[in-house]
PDB file of N, CA and C in Angstrom:
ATOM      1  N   UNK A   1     143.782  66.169  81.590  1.00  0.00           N
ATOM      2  CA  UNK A   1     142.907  65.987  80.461  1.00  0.00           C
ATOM      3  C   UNK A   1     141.515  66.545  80.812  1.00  0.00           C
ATOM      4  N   UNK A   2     141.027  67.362  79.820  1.00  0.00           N
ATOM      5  CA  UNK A   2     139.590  68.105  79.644  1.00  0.00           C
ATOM      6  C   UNK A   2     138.688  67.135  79.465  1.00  0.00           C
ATOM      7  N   UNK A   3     137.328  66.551  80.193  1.00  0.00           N
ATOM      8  CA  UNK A   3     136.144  66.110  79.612  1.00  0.00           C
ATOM      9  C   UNK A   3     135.743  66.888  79.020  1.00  0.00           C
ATOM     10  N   UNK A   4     135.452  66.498  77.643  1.00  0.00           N
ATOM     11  CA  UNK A   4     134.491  67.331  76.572  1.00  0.00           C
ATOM     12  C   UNK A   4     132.776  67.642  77.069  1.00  0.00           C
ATOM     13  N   UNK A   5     132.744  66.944  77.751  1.00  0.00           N
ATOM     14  CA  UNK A   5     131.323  67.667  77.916  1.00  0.00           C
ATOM     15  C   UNK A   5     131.123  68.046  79.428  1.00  0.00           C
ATOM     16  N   UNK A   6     132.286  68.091  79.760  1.00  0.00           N
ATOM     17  CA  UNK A   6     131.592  68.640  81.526  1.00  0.00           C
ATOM     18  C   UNK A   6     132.107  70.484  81.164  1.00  0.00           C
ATOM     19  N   UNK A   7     132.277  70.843  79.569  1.00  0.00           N
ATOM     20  CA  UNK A   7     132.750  72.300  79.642  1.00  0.00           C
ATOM     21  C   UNK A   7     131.432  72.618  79.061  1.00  0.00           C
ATOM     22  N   UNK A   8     130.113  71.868  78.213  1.00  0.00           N
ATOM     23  CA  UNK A   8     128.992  72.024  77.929  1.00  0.00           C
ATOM     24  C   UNK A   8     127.855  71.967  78.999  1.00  0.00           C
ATOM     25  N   UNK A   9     128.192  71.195  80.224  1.00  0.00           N
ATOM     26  CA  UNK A   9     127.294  71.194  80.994  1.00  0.00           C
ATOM     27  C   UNK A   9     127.590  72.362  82.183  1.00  0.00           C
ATOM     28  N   UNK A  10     128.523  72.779  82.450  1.00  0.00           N
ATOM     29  CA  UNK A  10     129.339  73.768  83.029  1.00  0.00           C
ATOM     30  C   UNK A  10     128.384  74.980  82.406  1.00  0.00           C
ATOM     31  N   UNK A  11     128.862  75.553  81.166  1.00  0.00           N
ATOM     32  CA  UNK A  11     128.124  76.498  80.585  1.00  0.00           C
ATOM     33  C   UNK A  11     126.548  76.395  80.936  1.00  0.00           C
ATOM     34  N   UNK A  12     125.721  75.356  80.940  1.00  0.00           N
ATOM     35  CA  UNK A  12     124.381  75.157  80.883  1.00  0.00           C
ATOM     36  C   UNK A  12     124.035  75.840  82.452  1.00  0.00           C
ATOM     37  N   UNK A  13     124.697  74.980  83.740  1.00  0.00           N
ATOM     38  CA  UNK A  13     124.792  75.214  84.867  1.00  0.00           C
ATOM     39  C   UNK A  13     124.996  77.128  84.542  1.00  0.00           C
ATOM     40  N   UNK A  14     125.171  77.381  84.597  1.00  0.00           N
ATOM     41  CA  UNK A  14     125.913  78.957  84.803  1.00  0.00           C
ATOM     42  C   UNK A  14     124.995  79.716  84.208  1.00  0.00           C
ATOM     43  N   UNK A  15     124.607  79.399  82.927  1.00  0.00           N
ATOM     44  CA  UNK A  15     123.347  80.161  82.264  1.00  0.00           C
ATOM     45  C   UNK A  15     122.164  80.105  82.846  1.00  0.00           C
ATOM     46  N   UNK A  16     122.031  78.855  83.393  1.00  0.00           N
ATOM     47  CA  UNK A  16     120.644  78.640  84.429  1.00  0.00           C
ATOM     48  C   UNK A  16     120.819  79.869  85.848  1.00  0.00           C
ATOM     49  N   UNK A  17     121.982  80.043  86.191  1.00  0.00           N
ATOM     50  CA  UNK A  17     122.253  80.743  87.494  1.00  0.00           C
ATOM     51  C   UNK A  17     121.740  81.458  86.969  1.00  0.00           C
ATOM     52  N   UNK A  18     122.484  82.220  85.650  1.00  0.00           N
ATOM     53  CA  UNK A  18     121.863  84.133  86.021  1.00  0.00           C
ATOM     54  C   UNK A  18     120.526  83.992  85.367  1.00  0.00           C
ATOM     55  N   UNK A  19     119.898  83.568  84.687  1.00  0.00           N
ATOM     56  CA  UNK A  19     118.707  83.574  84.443  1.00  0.00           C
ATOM     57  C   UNK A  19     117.607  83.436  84.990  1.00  0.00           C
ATOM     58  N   UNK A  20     117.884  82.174  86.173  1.00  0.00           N
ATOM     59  CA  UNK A  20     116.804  82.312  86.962  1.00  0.00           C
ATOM     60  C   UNK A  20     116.339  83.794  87.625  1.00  0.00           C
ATOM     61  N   UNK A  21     117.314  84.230  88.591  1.00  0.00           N
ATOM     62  CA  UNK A  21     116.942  85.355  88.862  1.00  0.00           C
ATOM     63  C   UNK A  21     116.009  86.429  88.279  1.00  0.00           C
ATOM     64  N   UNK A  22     116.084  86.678  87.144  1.00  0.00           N
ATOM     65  CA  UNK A  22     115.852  87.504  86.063  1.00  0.00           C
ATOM     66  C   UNK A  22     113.778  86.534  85.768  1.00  0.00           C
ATOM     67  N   UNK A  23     114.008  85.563  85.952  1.00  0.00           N
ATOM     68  CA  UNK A  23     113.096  84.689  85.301  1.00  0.00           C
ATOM     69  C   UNK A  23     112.048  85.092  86.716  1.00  0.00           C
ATOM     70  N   UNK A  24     112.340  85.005  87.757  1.00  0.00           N
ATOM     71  CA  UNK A  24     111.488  84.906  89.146  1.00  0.00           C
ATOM     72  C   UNK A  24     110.773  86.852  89.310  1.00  0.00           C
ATOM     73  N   UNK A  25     112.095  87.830  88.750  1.00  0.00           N
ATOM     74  CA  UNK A  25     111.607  88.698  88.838  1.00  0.00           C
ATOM     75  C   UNK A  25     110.743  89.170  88.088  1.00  0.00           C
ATOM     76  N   UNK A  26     110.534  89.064  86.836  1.00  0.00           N
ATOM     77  CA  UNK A  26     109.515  88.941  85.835  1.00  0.00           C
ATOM     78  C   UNK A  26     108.205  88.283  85.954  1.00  0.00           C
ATOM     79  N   UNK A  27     108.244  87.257  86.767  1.00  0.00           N
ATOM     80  CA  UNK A  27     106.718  86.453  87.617  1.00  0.00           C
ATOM     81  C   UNK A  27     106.497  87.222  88.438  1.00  0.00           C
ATOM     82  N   UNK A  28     107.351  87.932  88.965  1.00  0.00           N
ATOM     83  CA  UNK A  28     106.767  88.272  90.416  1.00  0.00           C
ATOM     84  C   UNK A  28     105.919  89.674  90.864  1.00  0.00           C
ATOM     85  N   UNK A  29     105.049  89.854  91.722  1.00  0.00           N
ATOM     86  CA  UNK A  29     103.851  90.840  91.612  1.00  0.00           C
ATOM     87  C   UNK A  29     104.586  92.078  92.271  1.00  0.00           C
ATOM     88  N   UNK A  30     104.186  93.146  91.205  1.00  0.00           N
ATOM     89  CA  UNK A  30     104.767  94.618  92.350  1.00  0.00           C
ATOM     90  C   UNK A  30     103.767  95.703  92.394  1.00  0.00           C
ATOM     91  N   UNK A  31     103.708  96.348  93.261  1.00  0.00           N
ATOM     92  CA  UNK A  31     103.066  97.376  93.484  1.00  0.00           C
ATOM     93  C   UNK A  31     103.402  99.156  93.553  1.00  0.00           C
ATOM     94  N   UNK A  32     102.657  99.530  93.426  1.00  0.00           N
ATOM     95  CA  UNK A  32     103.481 100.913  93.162  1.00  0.00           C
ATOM     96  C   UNK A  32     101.968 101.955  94.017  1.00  0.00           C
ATOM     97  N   UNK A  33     102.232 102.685  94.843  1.00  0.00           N
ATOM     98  CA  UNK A  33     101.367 103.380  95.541  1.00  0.00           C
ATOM     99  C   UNK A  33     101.724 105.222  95.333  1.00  0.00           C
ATOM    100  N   UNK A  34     100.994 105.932  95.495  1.00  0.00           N
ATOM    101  CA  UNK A  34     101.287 107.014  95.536  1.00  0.00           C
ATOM    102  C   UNK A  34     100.076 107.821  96.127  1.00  0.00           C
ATOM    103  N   UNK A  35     100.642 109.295  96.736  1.00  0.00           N
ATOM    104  CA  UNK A  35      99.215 110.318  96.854  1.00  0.00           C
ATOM    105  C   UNK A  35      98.959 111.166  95.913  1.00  0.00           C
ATOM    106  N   UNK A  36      97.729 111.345  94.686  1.00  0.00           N
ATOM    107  CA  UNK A  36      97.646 112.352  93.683  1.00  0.00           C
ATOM    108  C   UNK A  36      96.589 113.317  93.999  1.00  0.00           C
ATOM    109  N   UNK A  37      96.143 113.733  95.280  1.00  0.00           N
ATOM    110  CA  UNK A  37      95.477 114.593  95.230  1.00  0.00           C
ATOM    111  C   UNK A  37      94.582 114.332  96.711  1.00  0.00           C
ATOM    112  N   UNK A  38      94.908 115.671  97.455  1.00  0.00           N
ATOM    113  CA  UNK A  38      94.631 115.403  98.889  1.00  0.00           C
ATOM    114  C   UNK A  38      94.758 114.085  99.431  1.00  0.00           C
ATOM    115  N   UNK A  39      93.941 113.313  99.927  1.00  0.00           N
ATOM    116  CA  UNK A  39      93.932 112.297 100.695  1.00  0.00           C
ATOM    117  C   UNK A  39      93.661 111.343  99.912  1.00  0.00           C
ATOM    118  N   UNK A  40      93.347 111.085  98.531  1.00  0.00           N
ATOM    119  CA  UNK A  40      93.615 110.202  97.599  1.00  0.00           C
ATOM    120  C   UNK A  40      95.157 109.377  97.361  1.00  0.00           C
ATOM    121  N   UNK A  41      94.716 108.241  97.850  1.00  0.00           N
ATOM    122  CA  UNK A  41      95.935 107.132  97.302  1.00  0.00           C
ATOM    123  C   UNK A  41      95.485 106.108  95.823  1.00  0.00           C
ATOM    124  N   UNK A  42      96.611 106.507  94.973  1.00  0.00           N
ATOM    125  CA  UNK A  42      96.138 105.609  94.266  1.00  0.00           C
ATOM    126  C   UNK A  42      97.679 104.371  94.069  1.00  0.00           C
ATOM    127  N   UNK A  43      96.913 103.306  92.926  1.00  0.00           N
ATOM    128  CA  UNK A  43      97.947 102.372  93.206  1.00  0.00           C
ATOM    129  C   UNK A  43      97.944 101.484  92.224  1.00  0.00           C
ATOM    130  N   UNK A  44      98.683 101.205  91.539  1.00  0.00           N
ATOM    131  CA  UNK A  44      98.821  99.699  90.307  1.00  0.00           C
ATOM    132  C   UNK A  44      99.557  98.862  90.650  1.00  0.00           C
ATOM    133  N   UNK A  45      99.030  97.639  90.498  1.00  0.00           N
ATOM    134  CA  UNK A  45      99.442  95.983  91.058  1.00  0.00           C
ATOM    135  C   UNK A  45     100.355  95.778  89.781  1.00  0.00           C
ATOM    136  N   UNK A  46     100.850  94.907  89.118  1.00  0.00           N
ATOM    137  CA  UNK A  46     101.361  94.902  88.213  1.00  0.00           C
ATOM    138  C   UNK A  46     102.236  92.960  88.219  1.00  0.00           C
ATOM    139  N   UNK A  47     102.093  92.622  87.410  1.00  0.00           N
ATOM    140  CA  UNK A  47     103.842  91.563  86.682  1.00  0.00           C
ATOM    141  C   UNK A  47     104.316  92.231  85.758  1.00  0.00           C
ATOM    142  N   UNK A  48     105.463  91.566  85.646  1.00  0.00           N
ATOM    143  CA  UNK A  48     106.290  92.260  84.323  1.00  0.00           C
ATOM    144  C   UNK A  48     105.555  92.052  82.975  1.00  0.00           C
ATOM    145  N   UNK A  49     105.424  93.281  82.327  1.00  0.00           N
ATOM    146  CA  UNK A  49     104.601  92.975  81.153  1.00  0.00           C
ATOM    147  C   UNK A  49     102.965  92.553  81.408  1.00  0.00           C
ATOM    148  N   UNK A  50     102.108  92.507  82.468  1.00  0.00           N
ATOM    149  CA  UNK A  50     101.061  92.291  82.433  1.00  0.00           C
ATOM    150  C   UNK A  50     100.451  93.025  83.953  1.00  0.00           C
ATOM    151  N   UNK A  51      99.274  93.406  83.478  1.00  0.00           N
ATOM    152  CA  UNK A  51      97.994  93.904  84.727  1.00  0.00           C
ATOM    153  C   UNK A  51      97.805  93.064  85.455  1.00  0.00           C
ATOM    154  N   UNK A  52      97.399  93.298  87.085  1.00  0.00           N
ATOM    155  CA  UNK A  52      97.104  92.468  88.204  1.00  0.00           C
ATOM    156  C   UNK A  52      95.410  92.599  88.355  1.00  0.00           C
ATOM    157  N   UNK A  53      94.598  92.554  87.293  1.00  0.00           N
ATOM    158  CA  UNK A  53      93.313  92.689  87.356  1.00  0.00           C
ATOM    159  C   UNK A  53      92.761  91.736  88.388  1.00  0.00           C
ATOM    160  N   UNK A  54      91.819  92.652  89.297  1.00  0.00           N
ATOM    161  CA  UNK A  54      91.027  91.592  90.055  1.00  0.00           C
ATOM    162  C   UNK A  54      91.757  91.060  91.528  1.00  0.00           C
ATOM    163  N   UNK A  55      92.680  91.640  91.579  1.00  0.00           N
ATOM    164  CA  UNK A  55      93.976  91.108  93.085  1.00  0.00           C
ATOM    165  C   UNK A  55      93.367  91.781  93.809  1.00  0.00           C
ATOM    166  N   UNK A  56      93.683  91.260  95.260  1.00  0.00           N
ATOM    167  CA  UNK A  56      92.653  91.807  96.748  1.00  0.00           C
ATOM    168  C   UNK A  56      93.860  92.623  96.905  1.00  0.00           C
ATOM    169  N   UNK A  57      93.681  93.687  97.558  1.00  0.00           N
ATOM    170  CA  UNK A  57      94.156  94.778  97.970  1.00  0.00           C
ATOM    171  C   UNK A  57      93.753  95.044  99.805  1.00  0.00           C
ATOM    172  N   UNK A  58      94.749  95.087 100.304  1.00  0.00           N
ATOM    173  CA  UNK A  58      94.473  95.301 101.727  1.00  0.00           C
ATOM    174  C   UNK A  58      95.316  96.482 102.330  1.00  0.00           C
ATOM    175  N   UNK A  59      94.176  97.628 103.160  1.00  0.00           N
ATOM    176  CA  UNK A  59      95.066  98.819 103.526  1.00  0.00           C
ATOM    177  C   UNK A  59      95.101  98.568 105.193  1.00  0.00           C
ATOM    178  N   UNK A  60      96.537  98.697 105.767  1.00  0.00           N
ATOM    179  CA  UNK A  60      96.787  98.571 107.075  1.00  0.00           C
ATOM    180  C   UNK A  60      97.366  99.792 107.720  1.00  0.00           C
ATOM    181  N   UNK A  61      97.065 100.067 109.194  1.00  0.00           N
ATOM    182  CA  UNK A  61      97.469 101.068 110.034  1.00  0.00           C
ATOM    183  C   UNK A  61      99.032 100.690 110.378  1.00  0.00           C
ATOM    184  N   UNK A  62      99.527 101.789 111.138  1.00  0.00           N
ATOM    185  CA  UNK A  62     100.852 101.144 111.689  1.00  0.00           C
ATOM    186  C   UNK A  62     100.159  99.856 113.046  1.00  0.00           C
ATOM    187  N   UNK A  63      99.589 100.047 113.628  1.00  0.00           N
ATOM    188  CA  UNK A  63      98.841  98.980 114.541  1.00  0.00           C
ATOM    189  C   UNK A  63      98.877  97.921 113.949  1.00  0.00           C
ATOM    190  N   UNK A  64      98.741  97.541 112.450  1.00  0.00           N
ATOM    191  CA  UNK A  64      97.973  96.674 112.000  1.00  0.00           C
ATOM    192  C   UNK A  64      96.435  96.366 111.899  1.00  0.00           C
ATOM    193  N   UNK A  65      95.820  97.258 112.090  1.00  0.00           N
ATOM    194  CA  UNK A  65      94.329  97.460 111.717  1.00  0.00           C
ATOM    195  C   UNK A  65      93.957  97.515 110.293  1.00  0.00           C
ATOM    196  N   UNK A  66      93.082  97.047 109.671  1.00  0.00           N
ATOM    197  CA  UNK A  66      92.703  97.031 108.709  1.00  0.00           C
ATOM    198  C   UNK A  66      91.744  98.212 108.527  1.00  0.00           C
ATOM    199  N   UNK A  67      92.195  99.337 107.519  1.00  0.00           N
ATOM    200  CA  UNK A  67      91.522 100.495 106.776  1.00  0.00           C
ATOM    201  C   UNK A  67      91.084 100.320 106.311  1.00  0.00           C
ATOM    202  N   UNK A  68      90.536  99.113 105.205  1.00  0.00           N
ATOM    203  CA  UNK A  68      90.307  99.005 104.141  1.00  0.00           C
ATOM    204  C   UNK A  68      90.442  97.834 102.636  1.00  0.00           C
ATOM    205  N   UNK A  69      89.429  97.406 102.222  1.00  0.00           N
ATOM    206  CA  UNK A  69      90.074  96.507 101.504  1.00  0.00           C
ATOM    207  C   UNK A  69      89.189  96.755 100.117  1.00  0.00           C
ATOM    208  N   UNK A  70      90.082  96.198  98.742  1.00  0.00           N
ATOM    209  CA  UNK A  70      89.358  96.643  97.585  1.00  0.00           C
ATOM    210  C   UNK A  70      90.087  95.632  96.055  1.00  0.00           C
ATOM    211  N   UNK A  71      89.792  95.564  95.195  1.00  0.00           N
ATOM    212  CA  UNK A  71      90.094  95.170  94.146  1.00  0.00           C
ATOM    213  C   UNK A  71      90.506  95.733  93.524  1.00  0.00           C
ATOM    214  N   UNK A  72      91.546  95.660  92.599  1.00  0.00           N
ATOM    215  CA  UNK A  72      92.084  96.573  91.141  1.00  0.00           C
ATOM    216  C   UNK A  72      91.265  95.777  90.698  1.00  0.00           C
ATOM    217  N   UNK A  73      91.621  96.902  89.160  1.00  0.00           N
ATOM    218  CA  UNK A  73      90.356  97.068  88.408  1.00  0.00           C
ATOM    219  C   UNK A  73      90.973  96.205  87.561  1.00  0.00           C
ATOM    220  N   UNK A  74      90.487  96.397  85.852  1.00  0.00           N
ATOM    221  CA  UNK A  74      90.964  95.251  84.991  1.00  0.00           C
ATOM    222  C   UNK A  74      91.864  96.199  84.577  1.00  0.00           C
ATOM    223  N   UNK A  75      92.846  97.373  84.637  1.00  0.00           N
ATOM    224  CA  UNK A  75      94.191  97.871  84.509  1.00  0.00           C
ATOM    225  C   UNK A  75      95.173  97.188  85.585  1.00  0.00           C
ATOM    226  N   UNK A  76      94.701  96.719  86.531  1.00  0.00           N
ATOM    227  CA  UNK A  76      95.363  96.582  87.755  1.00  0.00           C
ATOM    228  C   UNK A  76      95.528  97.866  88.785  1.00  0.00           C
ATOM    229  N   UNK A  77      94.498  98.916  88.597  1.00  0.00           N
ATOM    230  CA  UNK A  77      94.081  99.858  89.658  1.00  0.00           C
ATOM    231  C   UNK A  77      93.697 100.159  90.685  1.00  0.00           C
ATOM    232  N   UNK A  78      93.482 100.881  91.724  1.00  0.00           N
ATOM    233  CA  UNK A  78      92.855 101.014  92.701  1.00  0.00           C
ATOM    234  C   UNK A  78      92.774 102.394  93.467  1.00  0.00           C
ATOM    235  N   UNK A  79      91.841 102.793  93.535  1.00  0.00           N
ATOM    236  CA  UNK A  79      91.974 104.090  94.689  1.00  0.00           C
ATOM    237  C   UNK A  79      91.226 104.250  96.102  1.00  0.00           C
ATOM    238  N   UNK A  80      92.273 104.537  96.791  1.00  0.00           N
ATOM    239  CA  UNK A  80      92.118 104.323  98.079  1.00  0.00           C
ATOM    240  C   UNK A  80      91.762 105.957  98.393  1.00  0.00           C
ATOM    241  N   UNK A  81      91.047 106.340  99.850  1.00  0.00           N
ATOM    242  CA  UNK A  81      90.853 107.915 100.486  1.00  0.00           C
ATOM    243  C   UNK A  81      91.216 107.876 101.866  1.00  0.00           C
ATOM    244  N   UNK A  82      92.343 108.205 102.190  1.00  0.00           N
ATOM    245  CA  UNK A  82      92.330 108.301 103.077  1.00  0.00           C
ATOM    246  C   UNK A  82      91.910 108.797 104.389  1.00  0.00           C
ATOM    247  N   UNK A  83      91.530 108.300 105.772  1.00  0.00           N
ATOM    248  CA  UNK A  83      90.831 109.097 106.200  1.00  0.00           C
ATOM    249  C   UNK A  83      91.572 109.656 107.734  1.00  0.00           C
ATOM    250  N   UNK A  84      92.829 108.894 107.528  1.00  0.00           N
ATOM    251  CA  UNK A  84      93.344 109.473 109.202  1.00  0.00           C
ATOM    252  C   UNK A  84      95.060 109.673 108.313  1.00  0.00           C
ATOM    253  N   UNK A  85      95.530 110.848 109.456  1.00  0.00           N
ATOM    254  CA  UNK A  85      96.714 111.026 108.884  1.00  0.00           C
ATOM    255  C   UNK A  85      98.027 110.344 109.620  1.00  0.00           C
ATOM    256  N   UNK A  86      98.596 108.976 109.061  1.00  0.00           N
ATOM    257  CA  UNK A  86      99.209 107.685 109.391  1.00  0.00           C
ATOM    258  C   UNK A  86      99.746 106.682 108.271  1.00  0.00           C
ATOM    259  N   UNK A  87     100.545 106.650 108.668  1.00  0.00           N
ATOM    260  CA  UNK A  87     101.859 105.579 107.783  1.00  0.00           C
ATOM    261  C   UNK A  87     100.163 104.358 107.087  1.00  0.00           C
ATOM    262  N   UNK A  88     100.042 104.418 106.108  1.00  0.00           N
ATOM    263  CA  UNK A  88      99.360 103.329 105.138  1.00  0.00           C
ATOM    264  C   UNK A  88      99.701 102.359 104.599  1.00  0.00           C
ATOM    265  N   UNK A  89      99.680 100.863 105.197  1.00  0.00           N
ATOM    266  CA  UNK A  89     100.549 100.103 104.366  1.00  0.00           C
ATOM    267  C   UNK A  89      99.922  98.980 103.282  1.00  0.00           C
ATOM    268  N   UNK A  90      99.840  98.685 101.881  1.00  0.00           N
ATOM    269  CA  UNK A  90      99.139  98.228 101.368  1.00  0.00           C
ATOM    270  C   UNK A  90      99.722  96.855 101.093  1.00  0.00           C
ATOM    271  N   UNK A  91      98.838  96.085 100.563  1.00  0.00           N
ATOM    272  CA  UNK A  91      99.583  94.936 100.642  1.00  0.00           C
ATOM    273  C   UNK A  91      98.414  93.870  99.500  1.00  0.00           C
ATOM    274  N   UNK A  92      99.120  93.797  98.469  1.00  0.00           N
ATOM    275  CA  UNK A  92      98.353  92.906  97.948  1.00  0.00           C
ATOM    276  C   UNK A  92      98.529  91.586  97.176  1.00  0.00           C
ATOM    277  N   UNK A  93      97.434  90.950  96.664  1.00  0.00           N
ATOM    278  CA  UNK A  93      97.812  89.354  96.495  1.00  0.00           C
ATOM    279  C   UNK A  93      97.308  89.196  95.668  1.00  0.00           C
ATOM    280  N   UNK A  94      97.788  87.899  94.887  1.00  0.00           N
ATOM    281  CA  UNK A  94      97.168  87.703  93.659  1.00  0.00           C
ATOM    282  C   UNK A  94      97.484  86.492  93.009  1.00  0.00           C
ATOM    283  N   UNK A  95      96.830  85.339  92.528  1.00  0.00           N
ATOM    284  CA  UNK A  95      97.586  83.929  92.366  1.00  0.00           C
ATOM    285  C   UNK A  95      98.768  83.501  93.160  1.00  0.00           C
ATOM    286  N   UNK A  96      98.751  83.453  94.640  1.00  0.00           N
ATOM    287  CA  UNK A  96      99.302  82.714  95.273  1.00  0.00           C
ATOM    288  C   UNK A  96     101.333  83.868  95.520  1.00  0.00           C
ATOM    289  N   UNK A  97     100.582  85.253  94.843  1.00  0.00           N
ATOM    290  CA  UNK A  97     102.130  86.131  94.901  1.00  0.00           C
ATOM    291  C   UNK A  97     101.133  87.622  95.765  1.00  0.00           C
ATOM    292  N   UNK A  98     102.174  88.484  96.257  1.00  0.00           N
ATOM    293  CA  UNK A  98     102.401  89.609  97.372  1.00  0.00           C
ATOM    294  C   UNK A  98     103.675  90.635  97.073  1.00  0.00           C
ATOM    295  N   UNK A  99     102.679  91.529  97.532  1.00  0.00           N
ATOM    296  CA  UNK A  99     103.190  92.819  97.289  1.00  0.00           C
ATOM    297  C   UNK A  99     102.674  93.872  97.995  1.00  0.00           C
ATOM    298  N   UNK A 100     103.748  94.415  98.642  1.00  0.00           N
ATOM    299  CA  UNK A 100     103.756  95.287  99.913  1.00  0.00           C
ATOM    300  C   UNK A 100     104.288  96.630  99.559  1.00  0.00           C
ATOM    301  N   UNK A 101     103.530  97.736  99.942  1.00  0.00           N
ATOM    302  CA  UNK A 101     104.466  99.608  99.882  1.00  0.00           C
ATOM    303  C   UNK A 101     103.709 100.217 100.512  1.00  0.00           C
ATOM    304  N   UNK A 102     104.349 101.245 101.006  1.00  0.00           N
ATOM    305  CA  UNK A 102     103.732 102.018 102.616  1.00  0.00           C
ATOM    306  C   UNK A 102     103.827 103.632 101.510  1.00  0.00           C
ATOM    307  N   UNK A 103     102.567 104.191 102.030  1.00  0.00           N
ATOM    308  CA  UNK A 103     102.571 105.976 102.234  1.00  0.00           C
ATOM    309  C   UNK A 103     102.738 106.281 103.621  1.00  0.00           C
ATOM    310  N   UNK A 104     103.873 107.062 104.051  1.00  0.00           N
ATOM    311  CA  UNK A 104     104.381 107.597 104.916  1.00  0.00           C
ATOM    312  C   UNK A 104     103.038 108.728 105.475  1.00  0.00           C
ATOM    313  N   UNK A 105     102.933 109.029 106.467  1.00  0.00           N
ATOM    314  CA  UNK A 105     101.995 109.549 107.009  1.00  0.00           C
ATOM    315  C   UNK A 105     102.350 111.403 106.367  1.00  0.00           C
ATOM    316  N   UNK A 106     103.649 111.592 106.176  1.00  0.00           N
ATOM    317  CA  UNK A 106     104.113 112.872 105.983  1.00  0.00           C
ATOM    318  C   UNK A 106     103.680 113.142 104.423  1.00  0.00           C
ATOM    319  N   UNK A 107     103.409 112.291 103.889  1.00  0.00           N
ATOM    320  CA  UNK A 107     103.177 112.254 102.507  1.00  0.00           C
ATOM    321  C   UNK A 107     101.186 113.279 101.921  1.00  0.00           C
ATOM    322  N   UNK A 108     100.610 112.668 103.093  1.00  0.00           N
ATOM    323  CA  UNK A 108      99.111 113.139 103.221  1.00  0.00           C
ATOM    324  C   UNK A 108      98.582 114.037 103.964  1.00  0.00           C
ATOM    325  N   UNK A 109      97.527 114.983 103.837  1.00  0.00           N
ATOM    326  CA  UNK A 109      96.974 115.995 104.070  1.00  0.00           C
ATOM    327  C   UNK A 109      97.419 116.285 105.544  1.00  0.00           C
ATOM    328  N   UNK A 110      97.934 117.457 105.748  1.00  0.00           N
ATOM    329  CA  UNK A 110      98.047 117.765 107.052  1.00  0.00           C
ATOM    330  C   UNK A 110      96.681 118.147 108.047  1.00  0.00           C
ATOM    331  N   UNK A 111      96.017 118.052 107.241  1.00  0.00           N
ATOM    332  CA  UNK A 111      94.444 118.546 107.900  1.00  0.00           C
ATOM    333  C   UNK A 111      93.420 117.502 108.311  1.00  0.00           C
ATOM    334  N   UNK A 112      93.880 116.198 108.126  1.00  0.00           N
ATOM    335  CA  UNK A 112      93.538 114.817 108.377  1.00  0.00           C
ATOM    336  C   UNK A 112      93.365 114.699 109.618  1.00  0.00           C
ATOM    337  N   UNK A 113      92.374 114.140 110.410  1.00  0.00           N
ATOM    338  CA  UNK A 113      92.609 113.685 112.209  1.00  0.00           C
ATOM    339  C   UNK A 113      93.799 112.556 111.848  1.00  0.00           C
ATOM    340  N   UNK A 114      94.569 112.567 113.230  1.00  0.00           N
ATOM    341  CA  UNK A 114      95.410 111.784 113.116  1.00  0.00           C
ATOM    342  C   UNK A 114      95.043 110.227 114.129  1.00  0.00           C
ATOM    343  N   UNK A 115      95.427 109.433 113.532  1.00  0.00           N
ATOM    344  CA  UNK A 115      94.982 108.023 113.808  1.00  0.00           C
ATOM    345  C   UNK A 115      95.340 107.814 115.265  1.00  0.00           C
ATOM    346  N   UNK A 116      94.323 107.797 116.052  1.00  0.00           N
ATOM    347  CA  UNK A 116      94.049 107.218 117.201  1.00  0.00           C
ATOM    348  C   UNK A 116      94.754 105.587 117.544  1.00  0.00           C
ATOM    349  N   UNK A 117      94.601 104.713 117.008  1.00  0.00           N
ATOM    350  CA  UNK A 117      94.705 103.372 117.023  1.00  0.00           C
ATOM    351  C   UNK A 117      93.467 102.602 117.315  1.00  0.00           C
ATOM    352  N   UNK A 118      94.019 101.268 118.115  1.00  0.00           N
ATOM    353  CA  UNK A 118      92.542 100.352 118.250  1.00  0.00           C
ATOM    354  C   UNK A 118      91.635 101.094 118.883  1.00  0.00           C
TER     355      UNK A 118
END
């Protein structure tokens, strides 16, 4: 014999599964980096459907040295210049969420000094 409602709460359970997923990725902060012109990096913070205006932005060496740090704008923008030629890894935050993407060192000016370290 079928309980009538453990096939309604069953369904509920199951709809909650795939949705959450879907629900966390839509909160959650992403970043998108690129090089548009010599040693210019630029970059938009982003949630789904909305700008990351105002998020700290942090640029790191492969060392882990800090290059650099800056704010998007009220698009959720930012442009970075690079000044040594080395893997860039950005990383930014914003209400308590993170978001990480690297420019590959091969990506930027070959005419760059190349990064020494500490």
């Amino acid at each position: 014999m079928v309980n009538r409602l453990s096939i309604p709460v069953r369904l509920m359970a199951v709809s909650f599964l795939l949705v959450s997923p879907l629900a966390a990725w839509a909160h959650g902060l992403h970043l998108d980096v690129y090089v548009v012109e010599g040693a210019s990096i630029e970059g938009e913070a982003y949630y789904h459907g909305a700008k990351a205006a105002g998020a700290k932005v942090e640029v790191f060496a492969p060392d882990g040295k800090k290059l650099g740090e800056m704010e998007t704008d009220e698009e959720g923008m930012f442009v970075f210049k690079a000044e040594f030629r080395c893997d860039h890894r950005f990383v930014v935050t914003d209400s308590g969420h993170r978001a990480t993407a690297t420019i590959p060192a091969e990506d930027l000016p070959g005419d760059l000094p190349a990064y020494k370290g500490r």
